[in-house]
PDB file of N, CA and C in Angstrom:
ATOM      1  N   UNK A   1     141.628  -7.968  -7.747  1.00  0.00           N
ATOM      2  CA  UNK A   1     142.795  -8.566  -7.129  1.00  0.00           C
ATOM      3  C   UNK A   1     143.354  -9.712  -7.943  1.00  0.00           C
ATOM      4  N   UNK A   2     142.343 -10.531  -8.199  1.00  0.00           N
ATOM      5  CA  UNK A   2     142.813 -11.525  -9.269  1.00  0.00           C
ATOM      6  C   UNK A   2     141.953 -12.896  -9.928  1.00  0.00           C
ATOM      7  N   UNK A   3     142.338 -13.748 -10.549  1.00  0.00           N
ATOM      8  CA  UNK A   3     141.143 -14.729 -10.548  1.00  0.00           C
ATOM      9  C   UNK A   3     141.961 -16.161 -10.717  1.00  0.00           C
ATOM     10  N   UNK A   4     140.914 -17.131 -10.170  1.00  0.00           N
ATOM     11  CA  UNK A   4     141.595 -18.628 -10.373  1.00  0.00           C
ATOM     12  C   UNK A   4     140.633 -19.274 -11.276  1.00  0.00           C
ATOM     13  N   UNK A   5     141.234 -19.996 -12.498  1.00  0.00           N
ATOM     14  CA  UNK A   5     140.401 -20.622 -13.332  1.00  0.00           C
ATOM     15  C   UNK A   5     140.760 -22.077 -12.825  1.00  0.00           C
ATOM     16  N   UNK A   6     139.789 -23.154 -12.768  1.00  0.00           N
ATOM     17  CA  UNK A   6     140.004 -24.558 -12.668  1.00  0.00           C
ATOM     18  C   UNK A   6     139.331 -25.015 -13.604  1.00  0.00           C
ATOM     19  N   UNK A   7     140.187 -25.644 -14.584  1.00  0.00           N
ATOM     20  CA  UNK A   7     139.923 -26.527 -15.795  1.00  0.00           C
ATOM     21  C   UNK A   7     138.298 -27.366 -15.373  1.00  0.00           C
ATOM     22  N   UNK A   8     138.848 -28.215 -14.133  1.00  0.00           N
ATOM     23  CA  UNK A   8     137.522 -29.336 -14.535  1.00  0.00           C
ATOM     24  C   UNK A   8     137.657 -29.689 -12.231  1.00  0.00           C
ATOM     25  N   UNK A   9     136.431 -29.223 -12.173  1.00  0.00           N
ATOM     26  CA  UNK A   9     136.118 -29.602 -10.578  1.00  0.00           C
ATOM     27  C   UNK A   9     135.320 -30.265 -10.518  1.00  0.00           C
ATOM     28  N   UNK A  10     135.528 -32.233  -9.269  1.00  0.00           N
ATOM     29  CA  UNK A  10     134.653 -32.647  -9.562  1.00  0.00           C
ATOM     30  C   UNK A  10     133.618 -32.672  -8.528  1.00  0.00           C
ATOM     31  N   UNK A  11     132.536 -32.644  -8.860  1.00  0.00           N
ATOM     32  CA  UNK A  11     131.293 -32.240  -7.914  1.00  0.00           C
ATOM     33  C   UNK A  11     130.140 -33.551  -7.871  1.00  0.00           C
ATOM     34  N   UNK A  12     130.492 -34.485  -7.073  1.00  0.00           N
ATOM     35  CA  UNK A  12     129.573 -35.426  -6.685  1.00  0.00           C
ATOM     36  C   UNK A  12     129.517 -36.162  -8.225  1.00  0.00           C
ATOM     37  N   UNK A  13     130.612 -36.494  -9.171  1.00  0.00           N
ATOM     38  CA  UNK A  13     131.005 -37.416 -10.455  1.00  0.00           C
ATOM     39  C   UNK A  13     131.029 -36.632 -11.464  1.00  0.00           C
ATOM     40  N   UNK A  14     130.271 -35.331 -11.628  1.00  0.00           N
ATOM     41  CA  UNK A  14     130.027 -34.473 -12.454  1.00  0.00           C
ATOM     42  C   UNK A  14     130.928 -33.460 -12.970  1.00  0.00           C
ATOM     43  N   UNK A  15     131.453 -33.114 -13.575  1.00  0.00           N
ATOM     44  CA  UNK A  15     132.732 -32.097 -13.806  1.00  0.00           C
ATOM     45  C   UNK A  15     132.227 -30.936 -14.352  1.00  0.00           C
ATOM     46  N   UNK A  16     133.219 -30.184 -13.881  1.00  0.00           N
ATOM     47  CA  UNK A  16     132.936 -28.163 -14.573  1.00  0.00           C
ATOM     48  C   UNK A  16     133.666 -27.441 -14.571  1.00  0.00           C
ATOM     49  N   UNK A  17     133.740 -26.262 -14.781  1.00  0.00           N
ATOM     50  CA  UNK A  17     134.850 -25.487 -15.037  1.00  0.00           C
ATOM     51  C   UNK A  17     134.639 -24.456 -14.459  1.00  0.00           C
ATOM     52  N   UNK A  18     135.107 -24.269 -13.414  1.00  0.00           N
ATOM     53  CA  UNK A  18     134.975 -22.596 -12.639  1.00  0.00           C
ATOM     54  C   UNK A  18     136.114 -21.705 -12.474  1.00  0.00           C
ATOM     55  N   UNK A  19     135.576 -20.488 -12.366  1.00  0.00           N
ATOM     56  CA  UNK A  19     136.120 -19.310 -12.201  1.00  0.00           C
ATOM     57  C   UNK A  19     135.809 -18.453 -10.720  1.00  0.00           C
ATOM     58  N   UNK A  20     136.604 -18.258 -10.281  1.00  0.00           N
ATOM     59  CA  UNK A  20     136.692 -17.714  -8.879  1.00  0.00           C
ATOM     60  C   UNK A  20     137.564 -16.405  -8.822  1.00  0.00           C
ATOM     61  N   UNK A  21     137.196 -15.107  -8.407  1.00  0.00           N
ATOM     62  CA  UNK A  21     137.485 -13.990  -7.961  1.00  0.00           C
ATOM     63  C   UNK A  21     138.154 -13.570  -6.534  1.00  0.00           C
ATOM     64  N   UNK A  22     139.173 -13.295  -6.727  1.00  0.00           N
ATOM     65  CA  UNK A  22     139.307 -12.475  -4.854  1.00  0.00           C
ATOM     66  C   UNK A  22     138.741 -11.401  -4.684  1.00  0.00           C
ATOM     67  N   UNK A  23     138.009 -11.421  -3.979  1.00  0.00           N
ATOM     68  CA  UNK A  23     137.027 -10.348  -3.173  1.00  0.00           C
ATOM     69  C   UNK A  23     137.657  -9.664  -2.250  1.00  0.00           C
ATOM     70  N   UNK A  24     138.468 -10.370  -1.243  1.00  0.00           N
ATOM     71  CA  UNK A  24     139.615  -9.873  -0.209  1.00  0.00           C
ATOM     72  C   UNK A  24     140.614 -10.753  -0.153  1.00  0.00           C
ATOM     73  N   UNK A  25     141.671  -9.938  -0.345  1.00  0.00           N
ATOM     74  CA  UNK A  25     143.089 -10.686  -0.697  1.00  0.00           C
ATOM     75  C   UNK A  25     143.570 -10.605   1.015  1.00  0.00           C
ATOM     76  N   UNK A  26     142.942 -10.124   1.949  1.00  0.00           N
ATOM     77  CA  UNK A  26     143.686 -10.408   3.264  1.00  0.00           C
ATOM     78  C   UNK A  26     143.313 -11.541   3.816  1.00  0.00           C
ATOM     79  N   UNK A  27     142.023 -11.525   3.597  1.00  0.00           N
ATOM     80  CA  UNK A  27     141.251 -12.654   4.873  1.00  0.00           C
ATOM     81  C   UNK A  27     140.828 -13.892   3.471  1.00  0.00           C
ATOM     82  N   UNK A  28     141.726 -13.863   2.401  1.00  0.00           N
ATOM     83  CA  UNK A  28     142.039 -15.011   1.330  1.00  0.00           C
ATOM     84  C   UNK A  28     140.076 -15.544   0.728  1.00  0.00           C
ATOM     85  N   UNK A  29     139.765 -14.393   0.517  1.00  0.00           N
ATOM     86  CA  UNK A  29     138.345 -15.132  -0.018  1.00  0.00           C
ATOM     87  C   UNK A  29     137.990 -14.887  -1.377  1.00  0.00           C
ATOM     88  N   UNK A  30     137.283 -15.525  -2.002  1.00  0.00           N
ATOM     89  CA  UNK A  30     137.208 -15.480  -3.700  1.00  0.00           C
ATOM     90  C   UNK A  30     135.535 -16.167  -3.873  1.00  0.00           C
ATOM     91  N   UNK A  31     135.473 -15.286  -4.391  1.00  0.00           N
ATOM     92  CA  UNK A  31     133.558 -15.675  -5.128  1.00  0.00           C
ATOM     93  C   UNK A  31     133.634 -16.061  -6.306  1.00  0.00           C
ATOM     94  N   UNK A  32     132.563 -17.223  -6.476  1.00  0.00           N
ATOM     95  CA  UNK A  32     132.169 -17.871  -7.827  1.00  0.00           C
ATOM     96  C   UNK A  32     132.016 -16.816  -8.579  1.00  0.00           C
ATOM     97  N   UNK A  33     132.978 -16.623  -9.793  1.00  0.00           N
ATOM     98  CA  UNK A  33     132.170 -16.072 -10.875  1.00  0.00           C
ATOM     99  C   UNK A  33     131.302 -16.991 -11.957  1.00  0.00           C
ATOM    100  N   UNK A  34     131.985 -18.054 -12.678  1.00  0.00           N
ATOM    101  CA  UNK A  34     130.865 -18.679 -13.206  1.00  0.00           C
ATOM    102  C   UNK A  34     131.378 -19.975 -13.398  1.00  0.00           C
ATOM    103  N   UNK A  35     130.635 -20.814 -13.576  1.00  0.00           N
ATOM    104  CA  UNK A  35     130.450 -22.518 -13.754  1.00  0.00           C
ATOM    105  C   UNK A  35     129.957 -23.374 -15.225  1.00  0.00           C
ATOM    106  N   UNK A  36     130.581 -24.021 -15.846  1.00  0.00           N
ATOM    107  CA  UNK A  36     130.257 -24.243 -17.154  1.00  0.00           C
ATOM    108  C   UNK A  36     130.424 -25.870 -17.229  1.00  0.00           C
ATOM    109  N   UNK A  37     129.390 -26.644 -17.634  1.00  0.00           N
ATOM    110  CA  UNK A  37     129.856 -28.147 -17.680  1.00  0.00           C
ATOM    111  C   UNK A  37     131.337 -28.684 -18.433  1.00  0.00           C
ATOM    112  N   UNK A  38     131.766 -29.632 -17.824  1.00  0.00           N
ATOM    113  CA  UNK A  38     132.790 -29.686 -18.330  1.00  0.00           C
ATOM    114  C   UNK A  38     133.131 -31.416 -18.333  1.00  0.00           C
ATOM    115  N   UNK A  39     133.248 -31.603 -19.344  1.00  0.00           N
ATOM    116  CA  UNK A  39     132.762 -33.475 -19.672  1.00  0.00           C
ATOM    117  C   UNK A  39     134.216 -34.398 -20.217  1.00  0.00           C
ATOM    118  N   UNK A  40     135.126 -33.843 -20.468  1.00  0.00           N
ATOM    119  CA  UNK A  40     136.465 -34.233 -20.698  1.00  0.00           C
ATOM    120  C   UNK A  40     137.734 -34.413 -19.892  1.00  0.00           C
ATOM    121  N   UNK A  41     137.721 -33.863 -18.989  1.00  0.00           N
ATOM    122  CA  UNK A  41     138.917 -33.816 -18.297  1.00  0.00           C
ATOM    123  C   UNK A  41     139.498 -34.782 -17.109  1.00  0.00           C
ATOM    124  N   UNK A  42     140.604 -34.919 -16.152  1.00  0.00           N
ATOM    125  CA  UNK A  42     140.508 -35.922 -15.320  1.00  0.00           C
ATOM    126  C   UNK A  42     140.450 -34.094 -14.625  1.00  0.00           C
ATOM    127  N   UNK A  43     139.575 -34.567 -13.676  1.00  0.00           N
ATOM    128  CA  UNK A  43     139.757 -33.455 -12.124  1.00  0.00           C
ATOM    129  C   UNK A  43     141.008 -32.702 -12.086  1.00  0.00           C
ATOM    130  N   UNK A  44     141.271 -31.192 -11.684  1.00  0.00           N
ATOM    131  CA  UNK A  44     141.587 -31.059 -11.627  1.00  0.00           C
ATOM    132  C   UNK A  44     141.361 -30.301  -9.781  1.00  0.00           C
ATOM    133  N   UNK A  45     140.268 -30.392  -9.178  1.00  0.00           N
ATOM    134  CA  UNK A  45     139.795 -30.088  -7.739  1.00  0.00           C
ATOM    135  C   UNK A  45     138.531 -31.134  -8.005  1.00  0.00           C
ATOM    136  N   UNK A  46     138.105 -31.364  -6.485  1.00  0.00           N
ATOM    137  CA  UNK A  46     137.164 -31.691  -6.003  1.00  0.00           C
ATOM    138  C   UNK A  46     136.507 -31.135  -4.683  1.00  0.00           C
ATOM    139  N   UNK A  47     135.014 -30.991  -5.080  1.00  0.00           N
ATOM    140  CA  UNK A  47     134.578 -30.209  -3.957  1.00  0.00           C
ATOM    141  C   UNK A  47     133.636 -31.307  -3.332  1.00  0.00           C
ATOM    142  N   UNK A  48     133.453 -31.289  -2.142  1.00  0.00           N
ATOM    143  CA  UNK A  48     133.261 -32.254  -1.289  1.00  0.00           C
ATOM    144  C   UNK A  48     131.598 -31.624  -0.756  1.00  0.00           C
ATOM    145  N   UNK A  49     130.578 -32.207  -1.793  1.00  0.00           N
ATOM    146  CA  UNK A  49     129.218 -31.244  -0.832  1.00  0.00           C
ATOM    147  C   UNK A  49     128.860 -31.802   0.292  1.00  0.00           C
ATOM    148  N   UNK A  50     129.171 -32.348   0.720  1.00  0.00           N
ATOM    149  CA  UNK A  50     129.100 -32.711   2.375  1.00  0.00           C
ATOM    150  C   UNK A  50     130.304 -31.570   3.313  1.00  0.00           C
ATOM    151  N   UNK A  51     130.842 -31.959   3.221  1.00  0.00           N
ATOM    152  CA  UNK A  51     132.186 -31.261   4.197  1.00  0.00           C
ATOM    153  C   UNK A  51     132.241 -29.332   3.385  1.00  0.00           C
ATOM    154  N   UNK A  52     131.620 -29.243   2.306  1.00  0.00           N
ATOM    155  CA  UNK A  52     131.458 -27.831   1.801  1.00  0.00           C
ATOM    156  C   UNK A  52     133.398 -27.441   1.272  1.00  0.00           C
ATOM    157  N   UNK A  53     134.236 -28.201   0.867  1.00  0.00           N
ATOM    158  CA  UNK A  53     136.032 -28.440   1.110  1.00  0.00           C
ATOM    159  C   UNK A  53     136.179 -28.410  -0.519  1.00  0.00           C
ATOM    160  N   UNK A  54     136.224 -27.212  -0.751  1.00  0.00           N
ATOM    161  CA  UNK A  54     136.880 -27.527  -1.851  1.00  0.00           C
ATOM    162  C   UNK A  54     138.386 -27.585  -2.460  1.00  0.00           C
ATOM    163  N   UNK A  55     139.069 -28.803  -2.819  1.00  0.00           N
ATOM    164  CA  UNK A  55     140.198 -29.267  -2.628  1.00  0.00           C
ATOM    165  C   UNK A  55     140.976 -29.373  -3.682  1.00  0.00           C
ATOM    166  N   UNK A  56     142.254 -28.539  -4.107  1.00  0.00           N
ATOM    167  CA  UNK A  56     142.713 -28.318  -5.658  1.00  0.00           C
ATOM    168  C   UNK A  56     144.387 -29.020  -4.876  1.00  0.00           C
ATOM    169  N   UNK A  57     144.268 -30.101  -5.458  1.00  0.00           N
ATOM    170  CA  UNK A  57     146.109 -30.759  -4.543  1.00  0.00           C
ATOM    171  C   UNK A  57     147.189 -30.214  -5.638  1.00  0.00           C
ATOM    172  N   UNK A  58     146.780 -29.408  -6.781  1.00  0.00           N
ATOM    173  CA  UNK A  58     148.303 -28.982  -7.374  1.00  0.00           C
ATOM    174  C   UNK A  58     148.054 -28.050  -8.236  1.00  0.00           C
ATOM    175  N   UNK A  59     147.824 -26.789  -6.916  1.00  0.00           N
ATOM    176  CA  UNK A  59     147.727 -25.220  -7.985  1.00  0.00           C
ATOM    177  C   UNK A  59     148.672 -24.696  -8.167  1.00  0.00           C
ATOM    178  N   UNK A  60     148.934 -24.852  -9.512  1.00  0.00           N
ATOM    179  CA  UNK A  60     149.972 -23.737  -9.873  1.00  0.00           C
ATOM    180  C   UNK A  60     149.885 -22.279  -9.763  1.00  0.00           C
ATOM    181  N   UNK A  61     151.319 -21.568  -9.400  1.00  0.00           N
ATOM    182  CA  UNK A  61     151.689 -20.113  -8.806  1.00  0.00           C
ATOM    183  C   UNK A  61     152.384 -19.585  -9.933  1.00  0.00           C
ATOM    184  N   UNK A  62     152.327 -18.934 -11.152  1.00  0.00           N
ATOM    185  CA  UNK A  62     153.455 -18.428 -11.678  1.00  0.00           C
ATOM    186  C   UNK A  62     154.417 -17.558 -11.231  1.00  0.00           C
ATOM    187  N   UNK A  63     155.127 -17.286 -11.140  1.00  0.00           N
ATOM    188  CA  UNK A  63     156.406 -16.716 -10.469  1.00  0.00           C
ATOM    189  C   UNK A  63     157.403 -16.007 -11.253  1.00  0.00           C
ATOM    190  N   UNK A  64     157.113 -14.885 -11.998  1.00  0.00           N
ATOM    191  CA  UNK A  64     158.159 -14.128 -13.036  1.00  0.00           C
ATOM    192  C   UNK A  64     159.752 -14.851 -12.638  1.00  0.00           C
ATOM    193  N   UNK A  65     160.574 -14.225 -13.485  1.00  0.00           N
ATOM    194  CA  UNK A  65     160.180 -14.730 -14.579  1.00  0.00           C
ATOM    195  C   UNK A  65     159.777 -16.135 -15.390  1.00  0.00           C
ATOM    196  N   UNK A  66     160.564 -16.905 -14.823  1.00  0.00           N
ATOM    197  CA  UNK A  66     159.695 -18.289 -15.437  1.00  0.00           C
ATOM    198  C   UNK A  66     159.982 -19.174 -14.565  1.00  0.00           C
ATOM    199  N   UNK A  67     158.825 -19.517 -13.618  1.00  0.00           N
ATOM    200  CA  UNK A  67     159.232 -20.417 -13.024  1.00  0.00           C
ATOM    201  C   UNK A  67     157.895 -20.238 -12.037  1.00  0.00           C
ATOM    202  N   UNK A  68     157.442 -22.056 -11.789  1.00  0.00           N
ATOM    203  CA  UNK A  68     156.083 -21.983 -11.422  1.00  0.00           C
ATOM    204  C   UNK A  68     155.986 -22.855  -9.923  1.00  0.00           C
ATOM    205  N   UNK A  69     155.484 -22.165  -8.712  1.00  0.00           N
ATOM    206  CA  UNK A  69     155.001 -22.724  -7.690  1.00  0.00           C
ATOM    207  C   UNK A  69     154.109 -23.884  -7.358  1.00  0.00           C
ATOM    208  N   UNK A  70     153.911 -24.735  -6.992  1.00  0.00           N
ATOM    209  CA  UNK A  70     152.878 -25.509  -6.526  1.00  0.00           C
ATOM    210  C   UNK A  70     152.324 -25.769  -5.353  1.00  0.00           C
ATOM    211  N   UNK A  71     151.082 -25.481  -4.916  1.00  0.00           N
ATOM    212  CA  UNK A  71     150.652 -25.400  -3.351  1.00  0.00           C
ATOM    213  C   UNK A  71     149.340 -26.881  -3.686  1.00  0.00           C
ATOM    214  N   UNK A  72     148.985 -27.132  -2.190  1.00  0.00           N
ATOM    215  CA  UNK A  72     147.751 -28.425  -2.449  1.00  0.00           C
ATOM    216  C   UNK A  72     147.313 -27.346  -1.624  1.00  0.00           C
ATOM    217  N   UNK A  73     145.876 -27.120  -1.858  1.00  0.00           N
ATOM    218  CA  UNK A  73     144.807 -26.171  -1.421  1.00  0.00           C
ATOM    219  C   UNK A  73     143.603 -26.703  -0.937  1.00  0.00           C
ATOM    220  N   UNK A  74     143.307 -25.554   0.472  1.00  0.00           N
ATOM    221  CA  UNK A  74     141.943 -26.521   0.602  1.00  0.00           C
ATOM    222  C   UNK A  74     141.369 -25.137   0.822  1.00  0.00           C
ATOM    223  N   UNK A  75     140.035 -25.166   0.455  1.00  0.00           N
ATOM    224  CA  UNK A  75     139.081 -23.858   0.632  1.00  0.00           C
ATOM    225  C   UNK A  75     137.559 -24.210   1.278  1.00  0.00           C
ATOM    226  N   UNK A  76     136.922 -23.460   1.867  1.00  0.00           N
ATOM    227  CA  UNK A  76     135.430 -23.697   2.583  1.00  0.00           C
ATOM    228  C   UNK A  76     134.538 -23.057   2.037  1.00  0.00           C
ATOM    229  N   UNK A  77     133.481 -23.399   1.637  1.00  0.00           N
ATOM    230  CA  UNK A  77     132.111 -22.463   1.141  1.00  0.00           C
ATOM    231  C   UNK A  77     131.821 -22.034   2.821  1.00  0.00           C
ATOM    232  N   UNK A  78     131.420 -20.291   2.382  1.00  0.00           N
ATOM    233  CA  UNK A  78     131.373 -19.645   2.844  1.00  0.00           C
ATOM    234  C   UNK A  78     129.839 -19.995   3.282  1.00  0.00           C
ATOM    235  N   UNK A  79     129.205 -20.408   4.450  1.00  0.00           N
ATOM    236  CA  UNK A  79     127.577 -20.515   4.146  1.00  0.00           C
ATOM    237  C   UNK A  79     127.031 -19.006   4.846  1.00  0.00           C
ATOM    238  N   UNK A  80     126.163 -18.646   4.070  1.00  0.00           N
ATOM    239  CA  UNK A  80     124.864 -17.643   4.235  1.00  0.00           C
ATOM    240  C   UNK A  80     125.516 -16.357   3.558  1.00  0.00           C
ATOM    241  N   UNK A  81     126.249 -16.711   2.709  1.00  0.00           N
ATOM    242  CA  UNK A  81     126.832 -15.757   1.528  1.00  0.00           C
ATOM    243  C   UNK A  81     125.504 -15.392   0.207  1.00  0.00           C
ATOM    244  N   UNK A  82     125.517 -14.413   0.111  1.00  0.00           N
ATOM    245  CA  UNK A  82     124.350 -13.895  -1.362  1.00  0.00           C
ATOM    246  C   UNK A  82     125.615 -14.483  -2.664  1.00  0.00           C
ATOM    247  N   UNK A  83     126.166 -14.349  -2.675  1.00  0.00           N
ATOM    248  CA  UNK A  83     127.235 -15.579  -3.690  1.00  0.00           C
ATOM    249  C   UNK A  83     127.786 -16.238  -3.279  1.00  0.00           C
ATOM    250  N   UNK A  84     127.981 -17.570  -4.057  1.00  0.00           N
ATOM    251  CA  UNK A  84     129.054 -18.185  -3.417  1.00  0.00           C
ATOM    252  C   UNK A  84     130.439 -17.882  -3.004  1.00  0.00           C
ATOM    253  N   UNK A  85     131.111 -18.109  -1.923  1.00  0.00           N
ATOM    254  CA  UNK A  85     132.174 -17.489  -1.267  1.00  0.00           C
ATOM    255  C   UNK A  85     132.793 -18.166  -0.662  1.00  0.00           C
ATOM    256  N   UNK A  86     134.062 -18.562  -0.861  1.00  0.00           N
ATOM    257  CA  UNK A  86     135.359 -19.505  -0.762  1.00  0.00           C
ATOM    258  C   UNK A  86     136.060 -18.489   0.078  1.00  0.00           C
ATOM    259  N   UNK A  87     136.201 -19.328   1.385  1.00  0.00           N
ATOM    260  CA  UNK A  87     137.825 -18.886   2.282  1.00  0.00           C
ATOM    261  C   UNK A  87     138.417 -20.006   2.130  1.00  0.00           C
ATOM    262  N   UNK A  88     139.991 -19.410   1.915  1.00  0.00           N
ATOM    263  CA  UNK A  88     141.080 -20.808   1.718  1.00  0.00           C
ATOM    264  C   UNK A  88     141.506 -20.982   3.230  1.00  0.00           C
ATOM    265  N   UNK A  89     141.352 -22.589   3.617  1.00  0.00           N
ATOM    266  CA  UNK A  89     141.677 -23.004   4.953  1.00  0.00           C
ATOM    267  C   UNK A  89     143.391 -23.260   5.107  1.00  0.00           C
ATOM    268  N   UNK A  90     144.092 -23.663   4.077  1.00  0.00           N
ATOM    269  CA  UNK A  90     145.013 -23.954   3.753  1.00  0.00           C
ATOM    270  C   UNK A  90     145.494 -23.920   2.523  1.00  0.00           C
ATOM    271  N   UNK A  91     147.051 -23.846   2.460  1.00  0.00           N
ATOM    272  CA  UNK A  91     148.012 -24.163   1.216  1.00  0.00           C
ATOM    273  C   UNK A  91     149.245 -24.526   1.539  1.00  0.00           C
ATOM    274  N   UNK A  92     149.606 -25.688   1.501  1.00  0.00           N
ATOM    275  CA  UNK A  92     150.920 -26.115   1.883  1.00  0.00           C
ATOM    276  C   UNK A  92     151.403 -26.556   0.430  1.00  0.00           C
ATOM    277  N   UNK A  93     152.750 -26.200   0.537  1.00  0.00           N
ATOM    278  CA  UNK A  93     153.630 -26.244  -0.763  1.00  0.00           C
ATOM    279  C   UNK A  93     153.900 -27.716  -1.313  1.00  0.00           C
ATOM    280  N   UNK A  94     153.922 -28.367  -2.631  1.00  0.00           N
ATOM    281  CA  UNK A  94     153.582 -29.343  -2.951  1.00  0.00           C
ATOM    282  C   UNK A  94     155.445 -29.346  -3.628  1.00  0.00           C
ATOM    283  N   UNK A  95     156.276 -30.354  -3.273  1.00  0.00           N
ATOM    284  CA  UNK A  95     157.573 -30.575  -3.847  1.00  0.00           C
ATOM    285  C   UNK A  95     157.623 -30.934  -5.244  1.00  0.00           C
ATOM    286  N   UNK A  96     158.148 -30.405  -6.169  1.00  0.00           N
ATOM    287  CA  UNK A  96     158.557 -31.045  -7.349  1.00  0.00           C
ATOM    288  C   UNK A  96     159.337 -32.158  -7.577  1.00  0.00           C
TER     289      UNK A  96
END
């Protein structure tokens, strides 16, 4: 269905770079594909291991032909998943 790359997510001060899959594009869920340290960047999400919220405030949408969307996103770890598994709770559109 598709995949979301995030440059640099920060995780309790620590930064990384993940990749996330849609698994089901109806009920909006996407599994970790993989996680790589990532030591340069300012945040581009933060995931909240308390509240399980992982929070991206300016994902870009590309939009043929040229011209790009912005939503602030919030997503939930899925708990008692055999992978990790993100449902998005929200996306409200972010103004240019």
């Amino acid at each position: 269905y598709g995949q979301l790359f995030i440059s640099s997510v920060d995780v309790d001060g620590q930064t990384y770079q993940v990749s996330l899959r849609v698994i089901d594009k109806d009920a909006l869920t996407l599994e970790l594909v993989s996680v790589i340290d990532e030591f340069s960047r300012e945040p581009a999400a933060i995931y909240d291991v308390q509240s399980l919220i992982l929070q991206i405030p300016r994902l870009g949408y590309f939009v043929f032909p040229d011209d790009t969307v912005y939503f602030d996103v919030n997503m939930e770890l899925i708990p008692g998943t055999d992978s990790l598994q993100f449902r998005v709770l929200s996306a409200e559109d972010v103004e240019e």
